[in-house]
C-alpha atoms as a PDB file:
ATOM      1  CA  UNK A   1     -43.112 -29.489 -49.193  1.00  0.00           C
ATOM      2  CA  UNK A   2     -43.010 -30.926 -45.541  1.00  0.00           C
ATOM      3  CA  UNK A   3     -43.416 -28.336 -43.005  1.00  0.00           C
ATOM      4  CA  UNK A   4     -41.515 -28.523 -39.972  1.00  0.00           C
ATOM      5  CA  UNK A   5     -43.275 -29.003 -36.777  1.00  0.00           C
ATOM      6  CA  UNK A   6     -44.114 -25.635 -35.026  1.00  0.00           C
ATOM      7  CA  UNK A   7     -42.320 -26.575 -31.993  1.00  0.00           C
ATOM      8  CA  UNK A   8     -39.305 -28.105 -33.837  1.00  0.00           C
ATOM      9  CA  UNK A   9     -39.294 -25.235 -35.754  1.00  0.00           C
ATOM     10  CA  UNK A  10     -38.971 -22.962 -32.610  1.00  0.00           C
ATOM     11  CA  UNK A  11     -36.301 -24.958 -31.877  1.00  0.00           C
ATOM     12  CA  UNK A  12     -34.232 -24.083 -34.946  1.00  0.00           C
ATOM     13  CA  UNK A  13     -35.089 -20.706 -34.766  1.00  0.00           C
ATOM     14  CA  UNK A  14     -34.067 -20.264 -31.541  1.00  0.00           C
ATOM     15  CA  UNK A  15     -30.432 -22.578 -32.390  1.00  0.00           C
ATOM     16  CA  UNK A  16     -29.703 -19.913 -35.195  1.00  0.00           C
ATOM     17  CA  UNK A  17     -29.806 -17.231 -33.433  1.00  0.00           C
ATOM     18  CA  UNK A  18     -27.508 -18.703 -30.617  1.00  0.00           C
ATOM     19  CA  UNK A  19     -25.255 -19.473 -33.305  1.00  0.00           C
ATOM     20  CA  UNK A  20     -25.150 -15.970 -35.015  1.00  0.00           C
ATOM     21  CA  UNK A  21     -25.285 -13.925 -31.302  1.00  0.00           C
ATOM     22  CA  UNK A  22     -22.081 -16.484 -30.422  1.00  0.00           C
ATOM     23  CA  UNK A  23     -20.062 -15.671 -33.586  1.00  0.00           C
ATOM     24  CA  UNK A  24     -21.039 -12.342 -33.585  1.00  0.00           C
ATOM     25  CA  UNK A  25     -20.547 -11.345 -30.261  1.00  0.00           C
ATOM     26  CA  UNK A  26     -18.534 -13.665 -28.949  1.00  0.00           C
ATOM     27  CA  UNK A  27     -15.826 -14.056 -31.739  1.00  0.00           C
ATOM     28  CA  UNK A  28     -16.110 -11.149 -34.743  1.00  0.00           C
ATOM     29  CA  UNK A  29     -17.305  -7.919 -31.783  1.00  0.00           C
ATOM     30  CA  UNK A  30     -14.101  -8.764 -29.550  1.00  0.00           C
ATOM     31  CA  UNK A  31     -11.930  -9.693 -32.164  1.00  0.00           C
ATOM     32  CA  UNK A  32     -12.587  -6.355 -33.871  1.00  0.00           C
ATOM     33  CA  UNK A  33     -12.092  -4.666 -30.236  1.00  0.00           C
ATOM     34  CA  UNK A  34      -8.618  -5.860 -29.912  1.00  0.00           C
ATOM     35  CA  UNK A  35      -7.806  -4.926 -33.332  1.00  0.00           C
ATOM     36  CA  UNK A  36      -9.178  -0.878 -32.513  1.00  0.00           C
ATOM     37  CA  UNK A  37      -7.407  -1.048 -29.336  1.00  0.00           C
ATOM     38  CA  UNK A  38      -3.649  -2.698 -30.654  1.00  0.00           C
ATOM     39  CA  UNK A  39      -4.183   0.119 -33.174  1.00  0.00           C
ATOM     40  CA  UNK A  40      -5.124   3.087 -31.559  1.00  0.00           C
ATOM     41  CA  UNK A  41      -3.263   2.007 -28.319  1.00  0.00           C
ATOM     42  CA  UNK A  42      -0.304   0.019 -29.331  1.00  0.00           C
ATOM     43  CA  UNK A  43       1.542  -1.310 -26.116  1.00  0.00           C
ATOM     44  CA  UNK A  44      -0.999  -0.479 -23.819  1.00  0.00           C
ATOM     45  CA  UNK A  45      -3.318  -2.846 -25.163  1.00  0.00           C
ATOM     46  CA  UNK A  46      -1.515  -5.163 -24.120  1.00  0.00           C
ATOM     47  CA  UNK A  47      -0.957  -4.701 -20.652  1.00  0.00           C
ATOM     48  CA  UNK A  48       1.779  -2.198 -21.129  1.00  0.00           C
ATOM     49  CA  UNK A  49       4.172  -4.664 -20.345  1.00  0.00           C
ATOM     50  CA  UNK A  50       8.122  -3.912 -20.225  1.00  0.00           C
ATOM     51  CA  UNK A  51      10.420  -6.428 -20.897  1.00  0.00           C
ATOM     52  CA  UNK A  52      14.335  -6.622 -19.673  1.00  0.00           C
ATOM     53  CA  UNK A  53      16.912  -8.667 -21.455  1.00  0.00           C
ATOM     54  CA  UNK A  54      14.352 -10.508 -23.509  1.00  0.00           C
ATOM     55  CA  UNK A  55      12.136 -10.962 -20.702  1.00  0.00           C
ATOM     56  CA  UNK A  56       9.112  -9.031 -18.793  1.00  0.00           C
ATOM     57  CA  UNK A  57      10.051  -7.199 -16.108  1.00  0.00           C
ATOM     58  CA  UNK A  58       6.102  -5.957 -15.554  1.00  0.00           C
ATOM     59  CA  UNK A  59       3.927  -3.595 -16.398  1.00  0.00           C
ATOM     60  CA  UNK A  60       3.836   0.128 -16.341  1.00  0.00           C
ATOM     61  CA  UNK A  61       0.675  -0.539 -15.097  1.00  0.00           C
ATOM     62  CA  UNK A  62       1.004  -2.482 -11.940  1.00  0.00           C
ATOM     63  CA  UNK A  63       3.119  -1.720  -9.047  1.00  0.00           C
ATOM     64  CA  UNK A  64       5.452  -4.532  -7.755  1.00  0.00           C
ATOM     65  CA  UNK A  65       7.962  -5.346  -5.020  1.00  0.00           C
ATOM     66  CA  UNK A  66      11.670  -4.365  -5.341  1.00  0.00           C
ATOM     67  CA  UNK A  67      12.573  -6.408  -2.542  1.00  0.00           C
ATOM     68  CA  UNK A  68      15.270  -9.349  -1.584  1.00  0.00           C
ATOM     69  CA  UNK A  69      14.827 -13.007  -0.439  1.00  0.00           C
ATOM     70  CA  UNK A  70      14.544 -12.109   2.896  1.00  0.00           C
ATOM     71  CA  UNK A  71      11.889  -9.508   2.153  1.00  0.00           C
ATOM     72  CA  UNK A  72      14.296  -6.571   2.658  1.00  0.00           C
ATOM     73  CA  UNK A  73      14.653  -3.784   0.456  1.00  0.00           C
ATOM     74  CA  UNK A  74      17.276  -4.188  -2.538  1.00  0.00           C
ATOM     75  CA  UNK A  75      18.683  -0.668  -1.969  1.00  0.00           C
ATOM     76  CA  UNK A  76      19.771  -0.155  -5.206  1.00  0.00           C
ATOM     77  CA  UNK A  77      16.068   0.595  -6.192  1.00  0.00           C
ATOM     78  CA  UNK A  78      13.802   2.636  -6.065  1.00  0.00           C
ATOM     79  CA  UNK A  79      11.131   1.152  -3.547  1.00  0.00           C
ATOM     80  CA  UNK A  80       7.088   1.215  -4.399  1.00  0.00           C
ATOM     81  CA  UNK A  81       4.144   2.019  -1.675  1.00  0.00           C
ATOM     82  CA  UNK A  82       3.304  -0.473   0.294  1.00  0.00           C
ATOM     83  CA  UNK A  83      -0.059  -2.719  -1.196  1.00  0.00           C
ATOM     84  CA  UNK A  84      -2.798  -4.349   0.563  1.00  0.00           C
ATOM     85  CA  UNK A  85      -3.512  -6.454  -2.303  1.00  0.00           C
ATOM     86  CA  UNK A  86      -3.335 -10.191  -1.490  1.00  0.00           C
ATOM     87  CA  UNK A  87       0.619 -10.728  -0.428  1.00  0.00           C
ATOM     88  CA  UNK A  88       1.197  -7.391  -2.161  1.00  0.00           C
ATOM     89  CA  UNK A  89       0.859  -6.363  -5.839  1.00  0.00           C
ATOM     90  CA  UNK A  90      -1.511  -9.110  -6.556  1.00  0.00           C
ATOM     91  CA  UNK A  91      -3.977  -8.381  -9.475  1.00  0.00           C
ATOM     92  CA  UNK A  92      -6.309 -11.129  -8.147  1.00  0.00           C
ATOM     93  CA  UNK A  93      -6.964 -10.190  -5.092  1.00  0.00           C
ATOM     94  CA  UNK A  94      -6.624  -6.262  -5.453  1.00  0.00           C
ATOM     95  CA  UNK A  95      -8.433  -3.732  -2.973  1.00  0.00           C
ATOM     96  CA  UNK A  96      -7.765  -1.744   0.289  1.00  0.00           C
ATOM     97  CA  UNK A  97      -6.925  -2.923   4.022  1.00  0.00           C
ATOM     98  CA  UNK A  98     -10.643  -1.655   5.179  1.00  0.00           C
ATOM     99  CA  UNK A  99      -9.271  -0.098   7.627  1.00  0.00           C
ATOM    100  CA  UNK A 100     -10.074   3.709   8.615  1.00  0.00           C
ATOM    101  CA  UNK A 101      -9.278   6.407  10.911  1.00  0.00           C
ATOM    102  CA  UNK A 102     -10.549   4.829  13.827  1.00  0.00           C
ATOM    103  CA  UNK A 103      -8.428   1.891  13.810  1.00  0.00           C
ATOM    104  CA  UNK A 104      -5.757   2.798  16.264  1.00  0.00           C
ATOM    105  CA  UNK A 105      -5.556  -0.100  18.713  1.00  0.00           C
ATOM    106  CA  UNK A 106      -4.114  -3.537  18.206  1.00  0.00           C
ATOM    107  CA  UNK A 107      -5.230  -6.832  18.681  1.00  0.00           C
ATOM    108  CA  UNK A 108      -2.077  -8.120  20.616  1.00  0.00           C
ATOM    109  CA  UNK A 109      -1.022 -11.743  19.999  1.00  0.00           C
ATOM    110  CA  UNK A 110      -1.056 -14.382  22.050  1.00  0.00           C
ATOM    111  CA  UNK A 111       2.001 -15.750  23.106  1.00  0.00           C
ATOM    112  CA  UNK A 112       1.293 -18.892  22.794  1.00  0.00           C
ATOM    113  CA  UNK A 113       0.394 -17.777  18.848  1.00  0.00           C
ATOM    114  CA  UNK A 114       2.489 -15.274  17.610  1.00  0.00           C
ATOM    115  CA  UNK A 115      -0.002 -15.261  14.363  1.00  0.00           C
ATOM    116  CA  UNK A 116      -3.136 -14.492  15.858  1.00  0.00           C
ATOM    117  CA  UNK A 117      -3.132 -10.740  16.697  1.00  0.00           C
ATOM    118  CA  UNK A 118      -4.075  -7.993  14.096  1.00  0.00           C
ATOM    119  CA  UNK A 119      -2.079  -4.340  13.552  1.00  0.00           C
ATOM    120  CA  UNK A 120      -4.240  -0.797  13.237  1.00  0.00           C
ATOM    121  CA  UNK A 121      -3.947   0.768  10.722  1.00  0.00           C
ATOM    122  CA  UNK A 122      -1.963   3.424  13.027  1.00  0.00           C
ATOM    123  CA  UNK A 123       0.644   1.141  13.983  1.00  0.00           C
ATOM    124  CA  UNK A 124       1.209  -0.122  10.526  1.00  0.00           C
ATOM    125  CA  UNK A 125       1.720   3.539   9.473  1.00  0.00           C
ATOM    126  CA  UNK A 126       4.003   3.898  12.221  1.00  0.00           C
ATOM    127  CA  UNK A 127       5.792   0.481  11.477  1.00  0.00           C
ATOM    128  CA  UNK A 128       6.484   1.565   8.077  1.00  0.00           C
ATOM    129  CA  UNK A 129       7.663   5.192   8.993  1.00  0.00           C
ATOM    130  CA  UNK A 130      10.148   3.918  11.604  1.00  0.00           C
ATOM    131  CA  UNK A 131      11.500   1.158   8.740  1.00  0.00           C
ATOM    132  CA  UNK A 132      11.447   3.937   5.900  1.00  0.00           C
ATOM    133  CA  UNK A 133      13.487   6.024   7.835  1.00  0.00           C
ATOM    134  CA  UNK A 134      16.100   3.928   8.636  1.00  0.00           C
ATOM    135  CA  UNK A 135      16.650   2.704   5.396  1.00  0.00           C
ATOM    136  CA  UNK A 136      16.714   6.525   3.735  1.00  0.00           C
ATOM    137  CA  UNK A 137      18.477   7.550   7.419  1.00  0.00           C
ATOM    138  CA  UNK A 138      16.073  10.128   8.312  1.00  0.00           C
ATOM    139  CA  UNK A 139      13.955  10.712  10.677  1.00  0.00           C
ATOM    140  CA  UNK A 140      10.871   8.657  10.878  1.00  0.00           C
ATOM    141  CA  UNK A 141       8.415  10.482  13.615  1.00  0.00           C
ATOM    142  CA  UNK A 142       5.200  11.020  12.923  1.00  0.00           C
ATOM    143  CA  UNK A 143       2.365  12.231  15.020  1.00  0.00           C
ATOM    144  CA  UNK A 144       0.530   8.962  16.815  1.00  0.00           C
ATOM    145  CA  UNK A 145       3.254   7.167  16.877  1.00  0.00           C
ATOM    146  CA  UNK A 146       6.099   5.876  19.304  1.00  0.00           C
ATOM    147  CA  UNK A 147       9.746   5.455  18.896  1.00  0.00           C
ATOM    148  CA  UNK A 148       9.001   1.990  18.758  1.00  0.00           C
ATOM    149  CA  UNK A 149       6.620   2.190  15.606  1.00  0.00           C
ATOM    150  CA  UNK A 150       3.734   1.543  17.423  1.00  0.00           C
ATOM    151  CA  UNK A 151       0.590   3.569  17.695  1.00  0.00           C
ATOM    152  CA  UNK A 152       0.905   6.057  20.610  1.00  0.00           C
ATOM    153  CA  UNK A 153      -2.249   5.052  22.231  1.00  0.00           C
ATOM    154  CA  UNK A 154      -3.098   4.970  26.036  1.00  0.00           C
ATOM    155  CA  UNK A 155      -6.185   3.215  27.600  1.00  0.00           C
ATOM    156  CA  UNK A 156      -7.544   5.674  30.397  1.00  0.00           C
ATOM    157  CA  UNK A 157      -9.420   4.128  33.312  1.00  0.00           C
ATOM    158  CA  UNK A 158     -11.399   6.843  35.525  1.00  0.00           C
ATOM    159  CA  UNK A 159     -13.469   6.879  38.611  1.00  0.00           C
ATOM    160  CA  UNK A 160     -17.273   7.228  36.666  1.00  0.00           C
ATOM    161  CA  UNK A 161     -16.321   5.665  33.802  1.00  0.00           C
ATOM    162  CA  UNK A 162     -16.493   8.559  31.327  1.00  0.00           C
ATOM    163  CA  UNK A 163     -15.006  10.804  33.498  1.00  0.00           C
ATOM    164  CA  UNK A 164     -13.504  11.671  36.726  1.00  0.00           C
ATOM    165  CA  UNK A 165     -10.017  11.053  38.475  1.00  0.00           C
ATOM    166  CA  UNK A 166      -7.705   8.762  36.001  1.00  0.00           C
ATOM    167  CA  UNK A 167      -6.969   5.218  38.287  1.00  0.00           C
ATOM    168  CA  UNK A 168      -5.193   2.958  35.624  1.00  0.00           C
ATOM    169  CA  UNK A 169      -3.572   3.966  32.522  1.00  0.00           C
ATOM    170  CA  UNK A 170      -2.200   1.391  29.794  1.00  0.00           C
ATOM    171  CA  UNK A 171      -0.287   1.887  26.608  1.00  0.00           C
ATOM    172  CA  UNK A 172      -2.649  -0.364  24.637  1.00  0.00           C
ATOM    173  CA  UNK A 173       0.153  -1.063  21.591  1.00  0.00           C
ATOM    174  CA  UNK A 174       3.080  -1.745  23.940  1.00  0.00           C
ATOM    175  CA  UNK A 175       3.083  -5.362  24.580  1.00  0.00           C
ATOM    176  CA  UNK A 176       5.049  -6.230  27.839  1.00  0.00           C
ATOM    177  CA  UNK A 177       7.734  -6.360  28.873  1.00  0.00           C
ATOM    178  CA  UNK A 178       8.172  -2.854  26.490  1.00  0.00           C
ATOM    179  CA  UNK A 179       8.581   0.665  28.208  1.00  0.00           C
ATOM    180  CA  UNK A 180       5.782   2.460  27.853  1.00  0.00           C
ATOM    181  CA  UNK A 181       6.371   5.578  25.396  1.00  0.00           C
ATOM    182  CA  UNK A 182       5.107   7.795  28.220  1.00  0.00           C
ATOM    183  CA  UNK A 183       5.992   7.099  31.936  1.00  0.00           C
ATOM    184  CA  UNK A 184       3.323   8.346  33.382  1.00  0.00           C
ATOM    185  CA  UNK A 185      -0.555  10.914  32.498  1.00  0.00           C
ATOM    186  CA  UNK A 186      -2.366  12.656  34.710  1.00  0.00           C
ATOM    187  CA  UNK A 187      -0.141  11.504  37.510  1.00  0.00           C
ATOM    188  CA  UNK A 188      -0.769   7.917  36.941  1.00  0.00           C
ATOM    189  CA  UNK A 189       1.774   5.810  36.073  1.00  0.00           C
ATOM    190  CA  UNK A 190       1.503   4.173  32.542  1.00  0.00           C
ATOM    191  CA  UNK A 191       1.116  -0.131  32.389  1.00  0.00           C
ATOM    192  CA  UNK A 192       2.466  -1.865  29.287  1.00  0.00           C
ATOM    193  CA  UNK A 193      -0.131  -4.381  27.770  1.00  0.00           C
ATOM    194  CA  UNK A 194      -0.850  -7.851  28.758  1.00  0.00           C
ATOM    195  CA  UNK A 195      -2.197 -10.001  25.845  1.00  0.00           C
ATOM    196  CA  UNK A 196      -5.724 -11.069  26.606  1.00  0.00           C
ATOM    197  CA  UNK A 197      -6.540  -8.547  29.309  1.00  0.00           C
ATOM    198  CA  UNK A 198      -9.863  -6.806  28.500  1.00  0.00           C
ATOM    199  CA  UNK A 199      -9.541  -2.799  28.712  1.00  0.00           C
ATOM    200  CA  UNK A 200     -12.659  -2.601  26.483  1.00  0.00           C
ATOM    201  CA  UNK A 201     -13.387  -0.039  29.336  1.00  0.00           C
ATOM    202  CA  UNK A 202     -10.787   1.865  29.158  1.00  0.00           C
ATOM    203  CA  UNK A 203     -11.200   5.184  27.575  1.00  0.00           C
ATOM    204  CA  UNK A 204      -9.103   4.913  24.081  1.00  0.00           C
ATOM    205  CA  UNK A 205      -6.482   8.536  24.036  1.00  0.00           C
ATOM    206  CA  UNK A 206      -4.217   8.847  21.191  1.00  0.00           C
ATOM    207  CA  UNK A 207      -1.256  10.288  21.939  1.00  0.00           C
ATOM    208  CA  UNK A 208       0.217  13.021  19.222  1.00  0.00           C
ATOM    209  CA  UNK A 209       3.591  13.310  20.983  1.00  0.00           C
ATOM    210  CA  UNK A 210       6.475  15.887  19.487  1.00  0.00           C
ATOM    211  CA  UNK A 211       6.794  14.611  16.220  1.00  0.00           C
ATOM    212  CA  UNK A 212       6.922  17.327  13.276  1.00  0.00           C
ATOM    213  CA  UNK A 213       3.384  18.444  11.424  1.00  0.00           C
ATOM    214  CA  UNK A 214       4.940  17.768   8.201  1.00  0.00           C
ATOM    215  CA  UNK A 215       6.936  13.999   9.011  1.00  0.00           C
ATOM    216  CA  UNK A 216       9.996  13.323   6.449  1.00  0.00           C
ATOM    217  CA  UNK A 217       8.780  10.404   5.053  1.00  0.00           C
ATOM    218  CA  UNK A 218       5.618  10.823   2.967  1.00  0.00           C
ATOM    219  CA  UNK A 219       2.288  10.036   3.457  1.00  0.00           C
ATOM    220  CA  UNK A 220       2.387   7.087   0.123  1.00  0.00           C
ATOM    221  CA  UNK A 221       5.709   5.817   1.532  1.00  0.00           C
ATOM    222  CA  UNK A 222       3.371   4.520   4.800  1.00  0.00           C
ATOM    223  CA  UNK A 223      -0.080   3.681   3.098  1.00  0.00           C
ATOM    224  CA  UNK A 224      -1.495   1.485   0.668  1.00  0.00           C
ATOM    225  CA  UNK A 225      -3.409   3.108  -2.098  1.00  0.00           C
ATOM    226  CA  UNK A 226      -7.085   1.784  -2.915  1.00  0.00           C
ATOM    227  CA  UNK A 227      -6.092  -0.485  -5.305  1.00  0.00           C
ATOM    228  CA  UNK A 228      -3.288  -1.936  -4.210  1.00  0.00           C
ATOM    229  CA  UNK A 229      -1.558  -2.261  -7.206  1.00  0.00           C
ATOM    230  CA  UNK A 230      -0.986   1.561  -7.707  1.00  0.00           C
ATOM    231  CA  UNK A 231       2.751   1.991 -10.015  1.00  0.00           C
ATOM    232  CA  UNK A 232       3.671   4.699  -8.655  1.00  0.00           C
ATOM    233  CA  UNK A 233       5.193   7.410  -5.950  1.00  0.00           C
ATOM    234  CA  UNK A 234       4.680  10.747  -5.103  1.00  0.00           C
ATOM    235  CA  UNK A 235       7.860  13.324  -6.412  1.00  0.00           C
ATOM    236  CA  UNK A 236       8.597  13.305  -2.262  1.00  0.00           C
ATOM    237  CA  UNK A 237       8.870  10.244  -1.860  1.00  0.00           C
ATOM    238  CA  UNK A 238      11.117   9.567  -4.738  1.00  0.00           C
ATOM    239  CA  UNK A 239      13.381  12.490  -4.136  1.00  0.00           C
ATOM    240  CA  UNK A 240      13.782  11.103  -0.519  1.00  0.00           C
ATOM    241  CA  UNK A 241      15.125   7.819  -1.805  1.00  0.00           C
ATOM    242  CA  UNK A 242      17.344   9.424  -4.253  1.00  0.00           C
ATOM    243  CA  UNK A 243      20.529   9.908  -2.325  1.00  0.00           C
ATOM    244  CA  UNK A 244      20.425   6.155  -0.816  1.00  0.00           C
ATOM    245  CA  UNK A 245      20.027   5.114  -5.013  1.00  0.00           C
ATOM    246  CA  UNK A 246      22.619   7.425  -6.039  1.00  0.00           C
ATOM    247  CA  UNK A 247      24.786   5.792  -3.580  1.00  0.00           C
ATOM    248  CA  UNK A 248      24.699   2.525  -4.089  1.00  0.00           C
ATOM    249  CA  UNK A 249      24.517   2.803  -7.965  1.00  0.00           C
ATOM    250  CA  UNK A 250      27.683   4.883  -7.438  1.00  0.00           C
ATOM    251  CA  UNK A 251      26.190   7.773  -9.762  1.00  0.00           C
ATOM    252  CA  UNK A 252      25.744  11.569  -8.777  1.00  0.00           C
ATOM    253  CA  UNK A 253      22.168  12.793  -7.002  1.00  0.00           C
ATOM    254  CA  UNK A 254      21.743  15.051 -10.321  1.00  0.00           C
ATOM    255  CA  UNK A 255      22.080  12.045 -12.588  1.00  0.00           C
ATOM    256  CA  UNK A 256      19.899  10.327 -10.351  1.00  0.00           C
ATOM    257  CA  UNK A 257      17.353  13.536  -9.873  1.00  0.00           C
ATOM    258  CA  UNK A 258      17.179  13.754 -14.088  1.00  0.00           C
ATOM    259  CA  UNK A 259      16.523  10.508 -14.345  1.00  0.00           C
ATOM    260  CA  UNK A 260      13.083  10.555 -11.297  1.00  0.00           C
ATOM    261  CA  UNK A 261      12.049  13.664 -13.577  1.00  0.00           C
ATOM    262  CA  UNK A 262      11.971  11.636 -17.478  1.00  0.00           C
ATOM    263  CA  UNK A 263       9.719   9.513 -15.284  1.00  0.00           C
ATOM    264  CA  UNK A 264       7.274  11.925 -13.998  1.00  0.00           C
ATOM    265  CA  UNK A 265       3.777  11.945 -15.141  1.00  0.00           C
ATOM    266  CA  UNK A 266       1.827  15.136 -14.699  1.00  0.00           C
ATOM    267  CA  UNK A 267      -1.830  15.658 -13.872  1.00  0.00           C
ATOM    268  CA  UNK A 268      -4.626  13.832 -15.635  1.00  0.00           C
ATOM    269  CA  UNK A 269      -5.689  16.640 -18.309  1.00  0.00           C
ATOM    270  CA  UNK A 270      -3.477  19.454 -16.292  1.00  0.00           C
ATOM    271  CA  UNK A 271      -5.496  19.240 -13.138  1.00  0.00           C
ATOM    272  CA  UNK A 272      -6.393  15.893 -11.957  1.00  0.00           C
ATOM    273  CA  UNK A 273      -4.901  14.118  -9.299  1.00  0.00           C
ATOM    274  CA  UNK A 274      -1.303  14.732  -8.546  1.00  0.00           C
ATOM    275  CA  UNK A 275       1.974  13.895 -10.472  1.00  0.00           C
ATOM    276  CA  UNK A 276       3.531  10.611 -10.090  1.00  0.00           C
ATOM    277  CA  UNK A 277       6.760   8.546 -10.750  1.00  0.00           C
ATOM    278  CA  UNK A 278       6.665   5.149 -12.515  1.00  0.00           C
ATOM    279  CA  UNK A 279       8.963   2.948  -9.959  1.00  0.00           C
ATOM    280  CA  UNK A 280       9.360   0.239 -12.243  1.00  0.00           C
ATOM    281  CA  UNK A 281      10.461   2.587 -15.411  1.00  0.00           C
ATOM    282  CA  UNK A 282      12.586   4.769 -13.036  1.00  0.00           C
ATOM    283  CA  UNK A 283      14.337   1.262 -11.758  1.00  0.00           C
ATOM    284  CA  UNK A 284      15.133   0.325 -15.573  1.00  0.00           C
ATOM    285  CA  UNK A 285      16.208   3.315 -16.558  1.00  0.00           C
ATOM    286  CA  UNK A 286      18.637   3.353 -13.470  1.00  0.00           C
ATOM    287  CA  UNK A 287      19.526  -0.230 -14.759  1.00  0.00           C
ATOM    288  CA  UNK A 288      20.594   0.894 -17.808  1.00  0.00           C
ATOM    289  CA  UNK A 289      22.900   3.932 -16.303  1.00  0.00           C
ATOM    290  CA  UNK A 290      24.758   1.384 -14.037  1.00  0.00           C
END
């Protein structure tokens, strides 16, 4: 019998086992994963996706928008946590602002380009705390922030720099021609911002104001969880929504209240994290009532 050629038969060798590693691991391993997993998981498997008059509404799993044409909140819903991911809610491009504590001053725009400036973090917490309130018509104060919804930060210019006499103060959020939140600190008068002066030397002084320790509207109704896609709310935040719901659904707040509560998830294992309601299940579930 004719042997092979040793490096021809390397060759082969080596195409057999591509062959078996490919249909082993590449077609029998995950075909017998999804099989385990449709078994011992059911739904969830596949994406725990919820359907609506024959059609997918989402997935438990994935937070979403509940939100108009025009971007405005339909107030009939329940309304989600804000997301930094991608245009909001998007699975591809999922992940945080990367922005931290520090980022309290704003790039302003430029007049000429309304597009090119850039929010802190502060003022989009105070942004969304102003519009949360006025849609659940409470108040939305919160410490840092102005009336306005900006961050309630001043820009302090003194004699040595670091220290000594204050000689120019500027509201570094307040774009002119807006009123400064406070008219005047440590005697000087406050300036509203001009786009594309430098107060890089300025000493940066946020502002806490009057606002309550413990603001009305939650802390997950104004920030973006690390994800971005997170599904759900904190118990606050969906019993202050409740009345506005209740009232446009025209049913009672304790029809409404049940309802938040068969959508309430407790703690992971009884002690982690915190309890949670799934907006898009709580939104169906309202569906269905009315």
């Amino acid at each position: 019998m004719n042997r092979l050629p040793r490096w021809l038969a390397h060759h082969v060798a080596a195409l057999r086992v591509v062959v078996v590693l490919t249909l082993a691991l590449g077609l029998l391993y995950p075909l017998a994963m999804t099989g385990i997993a449709q078994a011992v998981f059911g739904r969830g498997a596949g994406g725990s996706l919820v359907e609506k008059d024959g059609k997918i509404a989402g997935s438990e799993l994935v937070g979403q928008s509940f939100t108009g044409t025009d971007g405005e909140p339909i107030k009939r819903y329940f309304q989600s946590r804000p997301s930094a991911a991608g245009d909001g809610y998007d699975p591809g491009a999922t992940g945080a602002g990367n922005q931290g504590s520090e980022s309290v001053v704003d790039v302003l725009p430029d007049p000429a380009d309304p597009e090119s400036g850039k929010l802190s973090l502060l003022t989009q917490v105070c942004a969304r705390s102003k519009a949360v309130g006025e849609l659940e018509q409470v108040s939305g104060a919160r410490p840092y922030c102005t009336s306005d919804g900006v961050g309630a930060v001043l820009g302090v210019f003194r004699e040595q720099g670091l220290s000594g006499r204050a000689t120019r103060v500027v509201s570094l959020n307040q774009a002119c021609p807006a009123t400064p939140f406070l008219a005047a600190y440590e005697g000087v008068a406050v300036e509203c911002a001009k786009p594309g002066d430098d107060y890089s030397k300025a000493l940066v002084v946020p502002v806490r104001g009057d606002a309550p320790a413990h603001p009305a509207v939650p802390a997950d109704a104004v920030t973006a969880s690390g994800s971005g896609l997170d599904p759900h709310i904190s118990p606050a935040y969906a019993d202050l929504q409740a009345p506005r719901v209740a009232r446009e659904r025209g049913l009672s707040l304790d029809r409404v209240e049940d309802v938040i509560k068969q959508n309430t998830t407790g703690r992971a294992l009884g002690f982690l994290g915190e309890p949670g309601v799934n907006v898009l299940t709580l939104n169906l579930a309202l569906d269905r009532e009315s």
